[in-house]
C-alpha atoms as a PDB file:
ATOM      1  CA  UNK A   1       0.000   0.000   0.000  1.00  0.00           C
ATOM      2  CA  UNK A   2       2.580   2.286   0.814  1.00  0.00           C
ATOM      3  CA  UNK A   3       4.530   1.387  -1.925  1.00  0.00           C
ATOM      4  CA  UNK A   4       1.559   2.807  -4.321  1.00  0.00           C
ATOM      5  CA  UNK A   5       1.088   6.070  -2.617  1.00  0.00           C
ATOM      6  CA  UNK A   6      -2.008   4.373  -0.135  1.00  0.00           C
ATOM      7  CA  UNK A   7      -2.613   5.980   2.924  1.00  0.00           C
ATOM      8  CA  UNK A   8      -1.921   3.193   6.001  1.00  0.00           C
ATOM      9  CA  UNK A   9      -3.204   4.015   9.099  1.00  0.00           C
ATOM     10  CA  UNK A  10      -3.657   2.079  12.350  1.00  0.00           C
ATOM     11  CA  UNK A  11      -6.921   1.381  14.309  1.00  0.00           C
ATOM     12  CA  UNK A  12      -7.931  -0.199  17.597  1.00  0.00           C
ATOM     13  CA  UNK A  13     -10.711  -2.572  16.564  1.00  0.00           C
ATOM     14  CA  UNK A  14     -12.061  -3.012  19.920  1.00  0.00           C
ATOM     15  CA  UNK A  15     -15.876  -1.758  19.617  1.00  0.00           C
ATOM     16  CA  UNK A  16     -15.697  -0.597  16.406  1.00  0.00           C
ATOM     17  CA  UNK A  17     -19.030  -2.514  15.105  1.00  0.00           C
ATOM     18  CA  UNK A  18     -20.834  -1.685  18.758  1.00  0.00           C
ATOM     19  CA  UNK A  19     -20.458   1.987  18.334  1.00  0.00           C
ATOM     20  CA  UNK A  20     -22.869   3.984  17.063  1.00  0.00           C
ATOM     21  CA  UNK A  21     -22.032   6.153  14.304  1.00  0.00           C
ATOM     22  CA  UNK A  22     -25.045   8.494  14.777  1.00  0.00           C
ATOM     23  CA  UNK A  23     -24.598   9.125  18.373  1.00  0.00           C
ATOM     24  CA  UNK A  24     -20.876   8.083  19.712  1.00  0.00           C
ATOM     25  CA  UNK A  25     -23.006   5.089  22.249  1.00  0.00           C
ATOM     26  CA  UNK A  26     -21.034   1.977  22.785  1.00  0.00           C
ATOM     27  CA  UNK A  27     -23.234  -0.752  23.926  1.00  0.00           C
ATOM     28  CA  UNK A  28     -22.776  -4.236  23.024  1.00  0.00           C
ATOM     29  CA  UNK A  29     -26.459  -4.376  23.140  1.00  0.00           C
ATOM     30  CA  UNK A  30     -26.810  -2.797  20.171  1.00  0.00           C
ATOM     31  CA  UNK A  31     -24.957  -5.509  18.404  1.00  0.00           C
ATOM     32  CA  UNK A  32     -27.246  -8.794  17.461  1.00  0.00           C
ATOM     33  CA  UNK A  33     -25.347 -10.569  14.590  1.00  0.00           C
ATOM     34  CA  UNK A  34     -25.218  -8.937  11.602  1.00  0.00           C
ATOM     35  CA  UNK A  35     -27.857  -6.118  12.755  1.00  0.00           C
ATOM     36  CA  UNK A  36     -27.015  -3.004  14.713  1.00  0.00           C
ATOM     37  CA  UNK A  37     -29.601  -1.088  16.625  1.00  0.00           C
ATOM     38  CA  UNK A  38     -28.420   1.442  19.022  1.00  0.00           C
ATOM     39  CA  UNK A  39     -30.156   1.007  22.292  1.00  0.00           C
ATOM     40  CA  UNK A  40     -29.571   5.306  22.818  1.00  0.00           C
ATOM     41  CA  UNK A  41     -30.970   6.734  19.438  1.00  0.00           C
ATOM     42  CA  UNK A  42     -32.099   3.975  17.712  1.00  0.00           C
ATOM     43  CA  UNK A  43     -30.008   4.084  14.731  1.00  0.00           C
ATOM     44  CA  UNK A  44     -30.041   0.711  12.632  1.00  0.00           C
ATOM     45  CA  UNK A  45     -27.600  -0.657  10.006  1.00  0.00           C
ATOM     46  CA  UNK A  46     -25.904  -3.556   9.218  1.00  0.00           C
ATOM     47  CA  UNK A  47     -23.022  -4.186  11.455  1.00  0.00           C
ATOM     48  CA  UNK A  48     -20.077  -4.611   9.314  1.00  0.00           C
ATOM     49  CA  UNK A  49     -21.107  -0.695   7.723  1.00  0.00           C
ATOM     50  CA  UNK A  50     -21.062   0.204  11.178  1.00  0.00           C
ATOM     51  CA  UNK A  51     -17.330  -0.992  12.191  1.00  0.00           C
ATOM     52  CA  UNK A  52     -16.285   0.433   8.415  1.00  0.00           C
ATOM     53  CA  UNK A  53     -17.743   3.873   9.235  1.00  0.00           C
ATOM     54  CA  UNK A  54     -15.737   3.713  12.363  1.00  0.00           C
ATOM     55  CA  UNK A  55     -12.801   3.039  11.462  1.00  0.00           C
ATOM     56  CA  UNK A  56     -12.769   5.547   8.360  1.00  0.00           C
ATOM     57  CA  UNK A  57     -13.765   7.869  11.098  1.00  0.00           C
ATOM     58  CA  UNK A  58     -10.904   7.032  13.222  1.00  0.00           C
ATOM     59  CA  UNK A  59      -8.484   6.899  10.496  1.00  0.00           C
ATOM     60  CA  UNK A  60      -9.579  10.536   9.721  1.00  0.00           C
ATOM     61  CA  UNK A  61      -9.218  12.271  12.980  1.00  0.00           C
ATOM     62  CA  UNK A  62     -12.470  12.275  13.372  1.00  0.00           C
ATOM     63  CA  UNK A  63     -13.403  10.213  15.771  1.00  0.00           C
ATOM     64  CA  UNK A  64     -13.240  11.075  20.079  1.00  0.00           C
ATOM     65  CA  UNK A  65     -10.174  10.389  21.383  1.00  0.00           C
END
């Protein structure tokens, strides 16, 4: 990646699919299998979009410290 001019970041994976995106939450109540449901707001996607939207946040400095 590096090689071709790809931006390589690290991320902590821990939570990143039990996080809400919408409101910052982590519950792993919100996480049933493939289905995410935030027990605060209510916000519902598929899991795995979840954890990707996190980590691209992270990766971008914009996620909370």
């Amino acid at each position: 990646a590096n090689l071709a001019g790809i931006k390589v970041g690290l991320v902590v994976p821990e939570n990143t699919s039990r996080t809400c995106p919408a409101c910052g939450v982590v519950d792993q109540a919100s996480r049933r299998g493939i289905r995410f449901r935030c027990t605060a707001c209510g916000h519902t996607e598929h899991a795995d979009s979840v954890g990707a939207a996190n980590i691209a946040r992270a990766i971008s400095g914009l996620a909370a410290a």
